[in-house]
C-alpha atoms as a PDB file:
ATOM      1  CA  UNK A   1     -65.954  47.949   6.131  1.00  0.00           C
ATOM      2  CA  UNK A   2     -64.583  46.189   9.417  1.00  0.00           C
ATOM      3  CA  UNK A   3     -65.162  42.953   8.412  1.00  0.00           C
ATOM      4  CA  UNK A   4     -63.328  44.030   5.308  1.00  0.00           C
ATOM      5  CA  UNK A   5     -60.383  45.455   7.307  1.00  0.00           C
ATOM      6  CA  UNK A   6     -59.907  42.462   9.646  1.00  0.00           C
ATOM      7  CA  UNK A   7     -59.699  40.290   6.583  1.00  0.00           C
ATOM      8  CA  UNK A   8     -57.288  42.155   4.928  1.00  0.00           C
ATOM      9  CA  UNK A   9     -55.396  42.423   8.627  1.00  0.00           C
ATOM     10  CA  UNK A  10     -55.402  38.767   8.685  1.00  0.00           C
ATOM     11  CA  UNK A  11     -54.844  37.440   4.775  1.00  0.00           C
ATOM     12  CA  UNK A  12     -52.920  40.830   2.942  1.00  0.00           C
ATOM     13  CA  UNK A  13     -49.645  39.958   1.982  1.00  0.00           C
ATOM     14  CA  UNK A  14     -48.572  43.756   3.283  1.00  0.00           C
ATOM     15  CA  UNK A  15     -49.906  42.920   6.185  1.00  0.00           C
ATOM     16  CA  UNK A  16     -47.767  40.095   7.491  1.00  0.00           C
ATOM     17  CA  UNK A  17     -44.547  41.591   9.441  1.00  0.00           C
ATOM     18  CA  UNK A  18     -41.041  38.979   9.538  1.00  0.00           C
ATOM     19  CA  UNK A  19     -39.207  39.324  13.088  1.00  0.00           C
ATOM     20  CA  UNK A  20     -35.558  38.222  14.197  1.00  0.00           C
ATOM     21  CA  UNK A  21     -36.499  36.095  16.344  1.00  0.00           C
ATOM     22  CA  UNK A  22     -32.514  34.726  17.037  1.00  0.00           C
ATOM     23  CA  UNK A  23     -31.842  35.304  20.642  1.00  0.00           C
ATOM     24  CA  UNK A  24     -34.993  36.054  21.664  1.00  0.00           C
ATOM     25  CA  UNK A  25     -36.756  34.576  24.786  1.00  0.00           C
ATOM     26  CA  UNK A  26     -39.222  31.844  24.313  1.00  0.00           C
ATOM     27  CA  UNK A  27     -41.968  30.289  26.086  1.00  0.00           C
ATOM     28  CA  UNK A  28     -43.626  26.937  25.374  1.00  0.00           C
ATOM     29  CA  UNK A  29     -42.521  24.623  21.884  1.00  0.00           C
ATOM     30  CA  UNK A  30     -39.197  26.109  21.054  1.00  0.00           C
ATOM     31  CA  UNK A  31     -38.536  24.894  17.455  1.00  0.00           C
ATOM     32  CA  UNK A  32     -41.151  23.630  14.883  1.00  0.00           C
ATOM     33  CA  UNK A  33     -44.130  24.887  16.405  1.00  0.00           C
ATOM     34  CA  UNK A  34     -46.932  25.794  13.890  1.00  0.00           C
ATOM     35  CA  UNK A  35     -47.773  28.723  15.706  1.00  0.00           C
ATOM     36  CA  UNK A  36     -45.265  31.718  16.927  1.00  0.00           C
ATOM     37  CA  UNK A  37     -47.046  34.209  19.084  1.00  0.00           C
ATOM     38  CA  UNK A  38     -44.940  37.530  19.386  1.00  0.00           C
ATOM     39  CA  UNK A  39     -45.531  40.129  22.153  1.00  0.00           C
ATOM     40  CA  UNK A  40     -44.205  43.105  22.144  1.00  0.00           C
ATOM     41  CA  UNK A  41     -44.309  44.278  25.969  1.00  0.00           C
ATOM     42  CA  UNK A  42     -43.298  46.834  28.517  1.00  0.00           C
ATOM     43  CA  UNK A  43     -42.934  45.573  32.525  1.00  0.00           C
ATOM     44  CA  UNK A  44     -44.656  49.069  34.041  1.00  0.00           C
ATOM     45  CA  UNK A  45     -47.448  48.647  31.571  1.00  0.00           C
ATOM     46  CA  UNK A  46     -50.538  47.533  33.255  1.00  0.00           C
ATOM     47  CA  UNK A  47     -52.109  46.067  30.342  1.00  0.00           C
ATOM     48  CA  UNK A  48     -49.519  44.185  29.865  1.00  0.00           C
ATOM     49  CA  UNK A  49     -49.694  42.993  33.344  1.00  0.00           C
ATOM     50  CA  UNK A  50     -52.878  41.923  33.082  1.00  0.00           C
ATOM     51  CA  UNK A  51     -52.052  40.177  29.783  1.00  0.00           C
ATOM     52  CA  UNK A  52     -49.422  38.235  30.617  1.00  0.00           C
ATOM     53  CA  UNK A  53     -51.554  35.371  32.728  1.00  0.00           C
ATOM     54  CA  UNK A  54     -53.554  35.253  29.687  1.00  0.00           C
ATOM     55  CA  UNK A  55     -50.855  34.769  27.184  1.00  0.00           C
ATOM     56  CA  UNK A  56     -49.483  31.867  29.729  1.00  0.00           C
ATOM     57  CA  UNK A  57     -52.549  29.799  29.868  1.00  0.00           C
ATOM     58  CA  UNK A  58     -52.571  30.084  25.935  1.00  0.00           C
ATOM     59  CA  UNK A  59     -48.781  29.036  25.540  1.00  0.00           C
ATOM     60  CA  UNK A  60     -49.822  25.791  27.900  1.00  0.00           C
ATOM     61  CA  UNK A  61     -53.615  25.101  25.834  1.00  0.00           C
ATOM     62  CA  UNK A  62     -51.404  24.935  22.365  1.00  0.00           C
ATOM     63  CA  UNK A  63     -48.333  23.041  24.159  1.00  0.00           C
ATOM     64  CA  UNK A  64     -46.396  21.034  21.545  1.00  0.00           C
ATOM     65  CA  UNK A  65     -47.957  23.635  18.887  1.00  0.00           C
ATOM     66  CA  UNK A  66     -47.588  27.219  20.126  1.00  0.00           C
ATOM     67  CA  UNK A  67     -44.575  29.117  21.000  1.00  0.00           C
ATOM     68  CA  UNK A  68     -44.407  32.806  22.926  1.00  0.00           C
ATOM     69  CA  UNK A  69     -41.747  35.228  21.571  1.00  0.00           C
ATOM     70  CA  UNK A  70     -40.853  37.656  24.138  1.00  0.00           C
ATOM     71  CA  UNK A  71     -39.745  41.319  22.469  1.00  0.00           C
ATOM     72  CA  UNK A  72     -39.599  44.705  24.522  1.00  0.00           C
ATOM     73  CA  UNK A  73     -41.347  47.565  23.916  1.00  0.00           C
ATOM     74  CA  UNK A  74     -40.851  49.726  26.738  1.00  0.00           C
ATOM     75  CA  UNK A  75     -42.874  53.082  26.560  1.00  0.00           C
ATOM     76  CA  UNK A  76     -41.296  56.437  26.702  1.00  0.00           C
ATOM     77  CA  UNK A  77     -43.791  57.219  29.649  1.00  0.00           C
ATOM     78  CA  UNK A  78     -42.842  54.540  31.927  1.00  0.00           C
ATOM     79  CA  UNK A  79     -39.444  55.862  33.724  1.00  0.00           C
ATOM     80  CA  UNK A  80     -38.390  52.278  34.996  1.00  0.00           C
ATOM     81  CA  UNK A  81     -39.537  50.249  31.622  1.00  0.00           C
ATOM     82  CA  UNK A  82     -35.793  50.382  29.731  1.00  0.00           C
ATOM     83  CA  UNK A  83     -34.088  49.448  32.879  1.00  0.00           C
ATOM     84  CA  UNK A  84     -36.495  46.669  33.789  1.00  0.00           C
ATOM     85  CA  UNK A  85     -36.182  44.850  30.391  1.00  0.00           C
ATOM     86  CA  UNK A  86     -32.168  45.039  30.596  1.00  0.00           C
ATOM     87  CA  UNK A  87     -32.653  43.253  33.914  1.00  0.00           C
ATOM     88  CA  UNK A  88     -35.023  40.474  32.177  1.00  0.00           C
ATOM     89  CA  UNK A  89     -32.384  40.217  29.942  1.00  0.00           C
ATOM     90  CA  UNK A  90     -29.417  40.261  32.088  1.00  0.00           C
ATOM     91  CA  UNK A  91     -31.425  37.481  33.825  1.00  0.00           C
ATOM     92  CA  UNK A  92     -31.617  35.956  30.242  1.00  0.00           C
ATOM     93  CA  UNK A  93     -28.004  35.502  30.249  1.00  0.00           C
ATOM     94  CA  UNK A  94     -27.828  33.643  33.135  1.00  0.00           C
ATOM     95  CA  UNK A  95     -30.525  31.520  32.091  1.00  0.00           C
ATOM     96  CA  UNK A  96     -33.611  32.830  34.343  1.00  0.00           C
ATOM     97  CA  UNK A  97     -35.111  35.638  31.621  1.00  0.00           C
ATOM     98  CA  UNK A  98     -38.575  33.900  32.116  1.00  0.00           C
ATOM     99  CA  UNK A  99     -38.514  34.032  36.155  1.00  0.00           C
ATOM    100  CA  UNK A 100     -37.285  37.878  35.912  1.00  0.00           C
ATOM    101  CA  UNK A 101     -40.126  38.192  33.468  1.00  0.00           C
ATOM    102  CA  UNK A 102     -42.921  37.237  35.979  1.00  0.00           C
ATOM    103  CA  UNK A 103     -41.677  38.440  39.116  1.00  0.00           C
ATOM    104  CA  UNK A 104     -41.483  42.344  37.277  1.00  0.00           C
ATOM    105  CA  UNK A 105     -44.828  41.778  36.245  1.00  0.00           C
ATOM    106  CA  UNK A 106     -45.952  40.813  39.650  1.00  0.00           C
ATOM    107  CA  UNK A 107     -43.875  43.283  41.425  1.00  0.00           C
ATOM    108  CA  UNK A 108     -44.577  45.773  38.455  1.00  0.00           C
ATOM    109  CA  UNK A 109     -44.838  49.071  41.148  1.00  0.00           C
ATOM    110  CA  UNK A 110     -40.922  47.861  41.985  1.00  0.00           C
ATOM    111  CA  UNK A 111     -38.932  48.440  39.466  1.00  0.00           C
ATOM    112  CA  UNK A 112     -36.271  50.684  40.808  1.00  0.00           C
ATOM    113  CA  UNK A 113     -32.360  49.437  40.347  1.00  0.00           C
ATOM    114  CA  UNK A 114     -32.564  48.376  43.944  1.00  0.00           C
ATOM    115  CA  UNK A 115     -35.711  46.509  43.788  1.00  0.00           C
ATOM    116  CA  UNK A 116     -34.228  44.614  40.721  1.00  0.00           C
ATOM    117  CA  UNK A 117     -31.161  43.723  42.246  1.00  0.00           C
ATOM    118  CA  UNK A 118     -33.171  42.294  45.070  1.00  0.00           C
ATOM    119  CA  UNK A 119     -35.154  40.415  42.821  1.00  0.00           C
ATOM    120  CA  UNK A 120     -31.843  38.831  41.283  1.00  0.00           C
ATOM    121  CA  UNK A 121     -30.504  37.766  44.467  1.00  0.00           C
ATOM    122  CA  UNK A 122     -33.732  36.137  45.265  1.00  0.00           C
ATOM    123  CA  UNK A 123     -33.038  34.243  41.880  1.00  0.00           C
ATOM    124  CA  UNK A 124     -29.846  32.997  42.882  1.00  0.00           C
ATOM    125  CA  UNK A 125     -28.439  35.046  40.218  1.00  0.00           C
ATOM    126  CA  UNK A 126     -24.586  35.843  40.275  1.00  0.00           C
ATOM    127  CA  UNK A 127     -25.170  39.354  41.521  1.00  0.00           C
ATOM    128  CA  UNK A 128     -21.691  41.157  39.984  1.00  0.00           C
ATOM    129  CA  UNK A 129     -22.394  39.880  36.487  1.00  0.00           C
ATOM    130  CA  UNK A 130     -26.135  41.009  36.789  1.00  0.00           C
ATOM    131  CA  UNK A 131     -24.887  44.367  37.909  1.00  0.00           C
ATOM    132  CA  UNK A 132     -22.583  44.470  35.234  1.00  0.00           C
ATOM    133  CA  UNK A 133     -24.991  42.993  32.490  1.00  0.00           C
ATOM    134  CA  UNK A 134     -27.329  45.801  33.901  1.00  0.00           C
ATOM    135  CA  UNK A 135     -24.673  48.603  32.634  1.00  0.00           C
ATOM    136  CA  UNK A 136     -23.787  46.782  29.378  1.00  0.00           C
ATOM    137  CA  UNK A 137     -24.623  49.128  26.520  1.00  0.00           C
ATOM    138  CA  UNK A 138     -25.240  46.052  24.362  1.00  0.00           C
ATOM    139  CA  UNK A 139     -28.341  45.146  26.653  1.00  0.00           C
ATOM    140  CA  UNK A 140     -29.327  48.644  26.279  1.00  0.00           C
ATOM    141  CA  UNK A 141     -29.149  48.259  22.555  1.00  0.00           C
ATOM    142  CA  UNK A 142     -30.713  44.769  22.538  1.00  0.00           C
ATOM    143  CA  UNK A 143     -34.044  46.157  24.182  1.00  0.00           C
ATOM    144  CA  UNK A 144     -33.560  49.244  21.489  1.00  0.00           C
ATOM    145  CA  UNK A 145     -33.674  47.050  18.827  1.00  0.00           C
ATOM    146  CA  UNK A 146     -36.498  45.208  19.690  1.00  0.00           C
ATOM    147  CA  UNK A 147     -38.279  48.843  20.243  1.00  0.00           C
ATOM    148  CA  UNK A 148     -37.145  49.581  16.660  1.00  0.00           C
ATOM    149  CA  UNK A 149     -38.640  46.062  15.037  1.00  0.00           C
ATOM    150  CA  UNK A 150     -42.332  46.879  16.764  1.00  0.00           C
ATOM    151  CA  UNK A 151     -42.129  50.441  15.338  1.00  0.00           C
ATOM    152  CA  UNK A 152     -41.162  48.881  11.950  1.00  0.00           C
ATOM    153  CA  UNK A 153     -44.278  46.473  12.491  1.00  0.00           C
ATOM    154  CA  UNK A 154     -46.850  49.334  13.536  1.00  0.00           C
ATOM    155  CA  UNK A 155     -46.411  48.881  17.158  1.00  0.00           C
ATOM    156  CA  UNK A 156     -47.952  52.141  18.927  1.00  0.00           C
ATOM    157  CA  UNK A 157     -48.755  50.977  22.296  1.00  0.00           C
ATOM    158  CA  UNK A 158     -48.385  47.680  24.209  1.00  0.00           C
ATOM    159  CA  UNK A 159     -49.171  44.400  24.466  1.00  0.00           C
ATOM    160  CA  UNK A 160     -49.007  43.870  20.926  1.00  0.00           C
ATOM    161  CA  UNK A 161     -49.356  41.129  19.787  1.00  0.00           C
ATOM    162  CA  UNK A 162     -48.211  39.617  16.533  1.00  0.00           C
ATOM    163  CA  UNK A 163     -49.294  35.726  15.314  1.00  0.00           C
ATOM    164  CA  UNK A 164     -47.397  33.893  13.188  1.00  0.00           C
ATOM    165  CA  UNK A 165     -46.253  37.678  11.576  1.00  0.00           C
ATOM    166  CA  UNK A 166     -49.943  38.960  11.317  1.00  0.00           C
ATOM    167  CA  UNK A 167     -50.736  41.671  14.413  1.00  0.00           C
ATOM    168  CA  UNK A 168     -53.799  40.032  16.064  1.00  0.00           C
ATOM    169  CA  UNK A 169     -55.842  43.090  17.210  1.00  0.00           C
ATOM    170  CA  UNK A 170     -58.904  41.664  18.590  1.00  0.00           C
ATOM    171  CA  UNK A 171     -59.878  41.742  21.878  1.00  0.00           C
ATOM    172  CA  UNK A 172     -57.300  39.016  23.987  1.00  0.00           C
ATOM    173  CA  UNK A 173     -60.311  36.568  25.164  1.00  0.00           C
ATOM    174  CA  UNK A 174     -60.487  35.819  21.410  1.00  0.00           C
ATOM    175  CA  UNK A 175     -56.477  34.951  20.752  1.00  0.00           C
ATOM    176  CA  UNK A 176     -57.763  31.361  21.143  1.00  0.00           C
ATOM    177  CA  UNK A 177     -59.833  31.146  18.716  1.00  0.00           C
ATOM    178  CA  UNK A 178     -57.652  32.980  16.636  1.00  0.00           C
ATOM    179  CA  UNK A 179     -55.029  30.856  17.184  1.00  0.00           C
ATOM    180  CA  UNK A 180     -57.144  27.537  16.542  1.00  0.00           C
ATOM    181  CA  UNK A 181     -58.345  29.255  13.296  1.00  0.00           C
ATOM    182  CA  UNK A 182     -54.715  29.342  11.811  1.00  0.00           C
ATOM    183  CA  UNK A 183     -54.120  25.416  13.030  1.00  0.00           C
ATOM    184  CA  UNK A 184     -57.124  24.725  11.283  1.00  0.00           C
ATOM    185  CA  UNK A 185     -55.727  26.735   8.243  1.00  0.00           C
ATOM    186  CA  UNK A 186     -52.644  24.802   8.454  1.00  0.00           C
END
């Protein structure tokens, strides 16, 4: 019956979830990679701190054939997790939505407005428009929608991790393989 399940996971037409990707931050190849790796994520979630090494070492083993496709998911549970991913994303606009990314996860008991202003400045960011960008209802709505697309996919809890639209829900030591297994495929 599981081995029955994780085929159907991996092969059922039902099973294989589109995302807008347009906008979205990315990590490794950018365009024409054969494999697109989406996470959905939330910066106060530990497991998704202790993912996120992971997921870069597998980005730069499948260079020139992997991408990363960054989407929140930030958990009603984690007071600071909304806020956090409008500041990755307010970084976004100014071009640094990778280097906000990492420094919340390694500064992921810091998330407070102040903390994340802090963290901007020692970006180089231009402070007023992050401030700004940090109220902007459209960021709000940005991370909202990217909530909305994992609960359309079956997200429940994060990481969660999607490859090339099929939700890979192995243990994460086996995404290479995984990931190897659909080049080969290819």
């Amino acid at each position: 019956g599981e081995i029955r399940e994780l085929y159907r996971g991996r092969y059922a037409p039902d099973t294989l979830y589109e995302f807008d990707l347009e906008g979205a931050p990315v990590r490794g190849t950018p365009m024409g990679a054969a494999i697109t790796i989406v996470e959905f994520s939330d910066f106060e979630c530990p497991y998704c701190r202790e993912a996120h090494p992971i997921l870069g070492r597998i980005v730069r083993q499948f260079e020139g054939r992997a991408r990363m496709v960054f989407k929140h998911y930030p958990l009603p549970m984690h007071e600071h997790a909304t806020l956090a991913a409008i500041a990755a994303n307010a970084a976004g606009r100014q071009g640094k939505f990778w280097e906000m990314h990492d420094m919340l996860f390694e500064h992921q008991d810091a998330l407070e407005r102040s903390n994340l202003e802090r963290y901007a400045a020692d970006l180089r960011l231009d402070l007023t428009r992050f401030r700004a960008d940090l109220d902007d209802e459209a960021m709000a709505a940005s991370v909202q929608a990217d909530r909305e697309a994992g609960r359309a996919a079956g997200v429940r809890g994060t990481p969660s991790i999607y490859v090339n639209g099929r939700k890979f829900e192995e243990p994460l030591e086996n995404l290479p393989t995984y990931i190897q297994e659909e080049l080969d495929l290819l």
